[in-house]
Protein backbone atom coordinates (compact mmCIF):
# COMPACT_ATOMS: atom_id res chain seq x y z
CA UNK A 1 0.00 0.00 0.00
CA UNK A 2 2.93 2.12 0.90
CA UNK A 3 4.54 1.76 -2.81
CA UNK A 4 0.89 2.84 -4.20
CA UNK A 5 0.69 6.03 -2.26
CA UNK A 6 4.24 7.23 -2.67
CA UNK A 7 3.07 6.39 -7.06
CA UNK A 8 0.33 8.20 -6.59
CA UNK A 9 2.05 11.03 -4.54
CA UNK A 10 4.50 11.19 -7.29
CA UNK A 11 2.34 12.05 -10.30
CA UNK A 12 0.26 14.54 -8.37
CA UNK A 13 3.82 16.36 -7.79
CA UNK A 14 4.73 15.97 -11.63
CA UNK A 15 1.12 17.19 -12.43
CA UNK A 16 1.84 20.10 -9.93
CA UNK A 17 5.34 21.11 -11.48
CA UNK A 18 4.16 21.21 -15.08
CA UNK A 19 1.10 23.40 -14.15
CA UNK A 20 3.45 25.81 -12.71
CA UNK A 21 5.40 25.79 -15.72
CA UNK A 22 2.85 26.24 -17.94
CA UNK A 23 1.15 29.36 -15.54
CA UNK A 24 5.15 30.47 -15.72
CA UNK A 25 5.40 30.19 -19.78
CA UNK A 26 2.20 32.86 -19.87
CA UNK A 27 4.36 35.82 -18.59
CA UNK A 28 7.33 34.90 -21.42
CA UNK A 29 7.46 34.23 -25.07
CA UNK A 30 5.85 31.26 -24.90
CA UNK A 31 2.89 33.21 -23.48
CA UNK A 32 2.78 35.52 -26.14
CA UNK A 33 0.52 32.86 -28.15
CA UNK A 34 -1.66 32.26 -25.65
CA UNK A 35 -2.27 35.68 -25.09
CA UNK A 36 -3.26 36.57 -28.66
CA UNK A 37 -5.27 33.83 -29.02
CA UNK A 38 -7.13 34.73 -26.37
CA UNK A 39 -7.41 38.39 -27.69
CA UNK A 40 -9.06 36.47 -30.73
CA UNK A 41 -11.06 34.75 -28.98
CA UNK A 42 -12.77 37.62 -27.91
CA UNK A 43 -13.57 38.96 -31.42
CA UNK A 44 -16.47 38.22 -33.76
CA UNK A 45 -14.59 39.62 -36.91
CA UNK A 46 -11.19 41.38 -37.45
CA UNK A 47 -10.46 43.80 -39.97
CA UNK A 48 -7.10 45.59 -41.59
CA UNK A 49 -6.92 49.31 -41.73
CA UNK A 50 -4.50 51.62 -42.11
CA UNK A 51 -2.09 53.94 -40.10
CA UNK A 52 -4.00 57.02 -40.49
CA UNK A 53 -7.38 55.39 -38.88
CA UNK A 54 -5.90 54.17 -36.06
CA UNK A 55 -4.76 57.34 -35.32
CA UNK A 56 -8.00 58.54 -35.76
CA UNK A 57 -9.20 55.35 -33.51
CA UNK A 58 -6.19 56.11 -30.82
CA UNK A 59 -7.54 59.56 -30.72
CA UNK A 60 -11.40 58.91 -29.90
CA UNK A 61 -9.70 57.11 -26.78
CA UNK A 62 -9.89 53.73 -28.27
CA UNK A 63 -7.08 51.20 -26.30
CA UNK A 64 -4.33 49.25 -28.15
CA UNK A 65 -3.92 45.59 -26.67
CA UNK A 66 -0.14 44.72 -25.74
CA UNK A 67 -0.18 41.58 -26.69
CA UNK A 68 0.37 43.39 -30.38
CA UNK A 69 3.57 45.17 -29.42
CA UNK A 70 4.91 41.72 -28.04
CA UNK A 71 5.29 40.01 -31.45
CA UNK A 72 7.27 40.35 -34.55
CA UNK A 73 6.46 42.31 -36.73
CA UNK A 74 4.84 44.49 -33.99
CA UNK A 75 1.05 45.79 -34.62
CA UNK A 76 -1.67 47.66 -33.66
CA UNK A 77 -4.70 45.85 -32.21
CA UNK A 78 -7.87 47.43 -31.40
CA UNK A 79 -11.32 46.54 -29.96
CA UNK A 80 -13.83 48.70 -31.62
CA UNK A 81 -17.66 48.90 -31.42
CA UNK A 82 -19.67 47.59 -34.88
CA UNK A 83 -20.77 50.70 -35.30
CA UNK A 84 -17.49 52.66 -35.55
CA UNK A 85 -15.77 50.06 -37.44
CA UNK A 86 -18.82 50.40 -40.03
CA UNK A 87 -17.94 54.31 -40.53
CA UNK A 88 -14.19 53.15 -41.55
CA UNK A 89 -13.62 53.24 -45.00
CA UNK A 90 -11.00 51.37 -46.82
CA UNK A 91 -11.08 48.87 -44.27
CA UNK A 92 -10.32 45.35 -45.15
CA UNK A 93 -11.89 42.27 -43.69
CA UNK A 94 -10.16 39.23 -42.41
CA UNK A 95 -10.17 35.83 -40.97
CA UNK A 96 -10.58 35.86 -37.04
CA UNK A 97 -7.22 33.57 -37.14
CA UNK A 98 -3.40 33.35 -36.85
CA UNK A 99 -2.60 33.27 -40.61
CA UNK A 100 -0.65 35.13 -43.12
CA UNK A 101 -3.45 37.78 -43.72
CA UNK A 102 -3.74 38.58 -40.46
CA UNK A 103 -0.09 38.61 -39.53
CA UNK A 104 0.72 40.87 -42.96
CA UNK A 105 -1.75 43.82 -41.89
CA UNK A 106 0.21 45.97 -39.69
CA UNK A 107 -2.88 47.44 -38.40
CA UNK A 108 -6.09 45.51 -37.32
CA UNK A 109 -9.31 46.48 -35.56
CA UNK A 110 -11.36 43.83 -33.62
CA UNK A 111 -15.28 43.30 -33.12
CA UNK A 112 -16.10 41.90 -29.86
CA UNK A 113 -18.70 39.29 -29.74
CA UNK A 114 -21.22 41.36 -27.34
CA UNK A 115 -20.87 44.39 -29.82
C-alpha cells in the first residue's frame, strides 16, 4: 500500500510542477501565443486598416492591446464597437485567425462578440 501512495504522490507532484510551468510560460514568449489567441477569442470579426485610422481610432480614446507590441512584426490591435468600425472606410476584412493575412496587416481592428 505504501509503494501505491508514494506512485500516486509522485504524479500529483509531476502534475503540480508542469502546471506551474505552464502558468510560468504565460508571462514569457511562450505566453505571447496564448495571449493573442485569447485576444481572438474575444472577437467576432477582425479587420485591416490603415495607419491614419488608427490614429484617428487612438484619438477617440480607443485602447491598443499589448499583446500586439509583443510580437514580430509588432502591430496595432484594437477593440472597436460595430458601429465605428462600419464608418471606416478602406477597411479590409479578415479571418478571425493566426494566418498570413492577419499577420501581414500591420494594423487591425477587432469586433467583440457582445458588440
Amino acid at each position: 500500500m505504501s509503494n501505491s501512495l508514494h506512485s500516486r504522490a509522485q504524479k500529483v507532484r509531476a502534475q503540480a510542477a508542469i502546471r506551474a510551468w505552464e502558468y510560468r510560460q504565460r508571462n514569457h514568449s511562450k505566453g505571447v501565443w496564448f495571449r493573442l489567441r485569447r485576444v481572438l477569442a474575444d472577437a467576432e470579426s477582425a479587420f485591416a486598416i490603415s495607419n491614419s485610422e488608427i490614429e484617428k481610432l487612438e484619438a477617440e480614446g480607443y485602447k491598443r492591446e499589448p499583446v500586439g507590441a509583443e510580437i514580430e512584426p509588432q502591430k496595432v490591435i484594437l477593440f472597436v464597437p460595430a458601429a465605428r468600425i462600419e464608418e471606416i472606410p478602406g477597411k479590409r476584412r479578415l479571418l478571425v485567425a493566426l494566418d498570413a493575412d492577419f499577420f501581414a496587416a500591420p494594423c487591425v481592428v477587432l469586433r467583440r462578440f457582445e458588440d
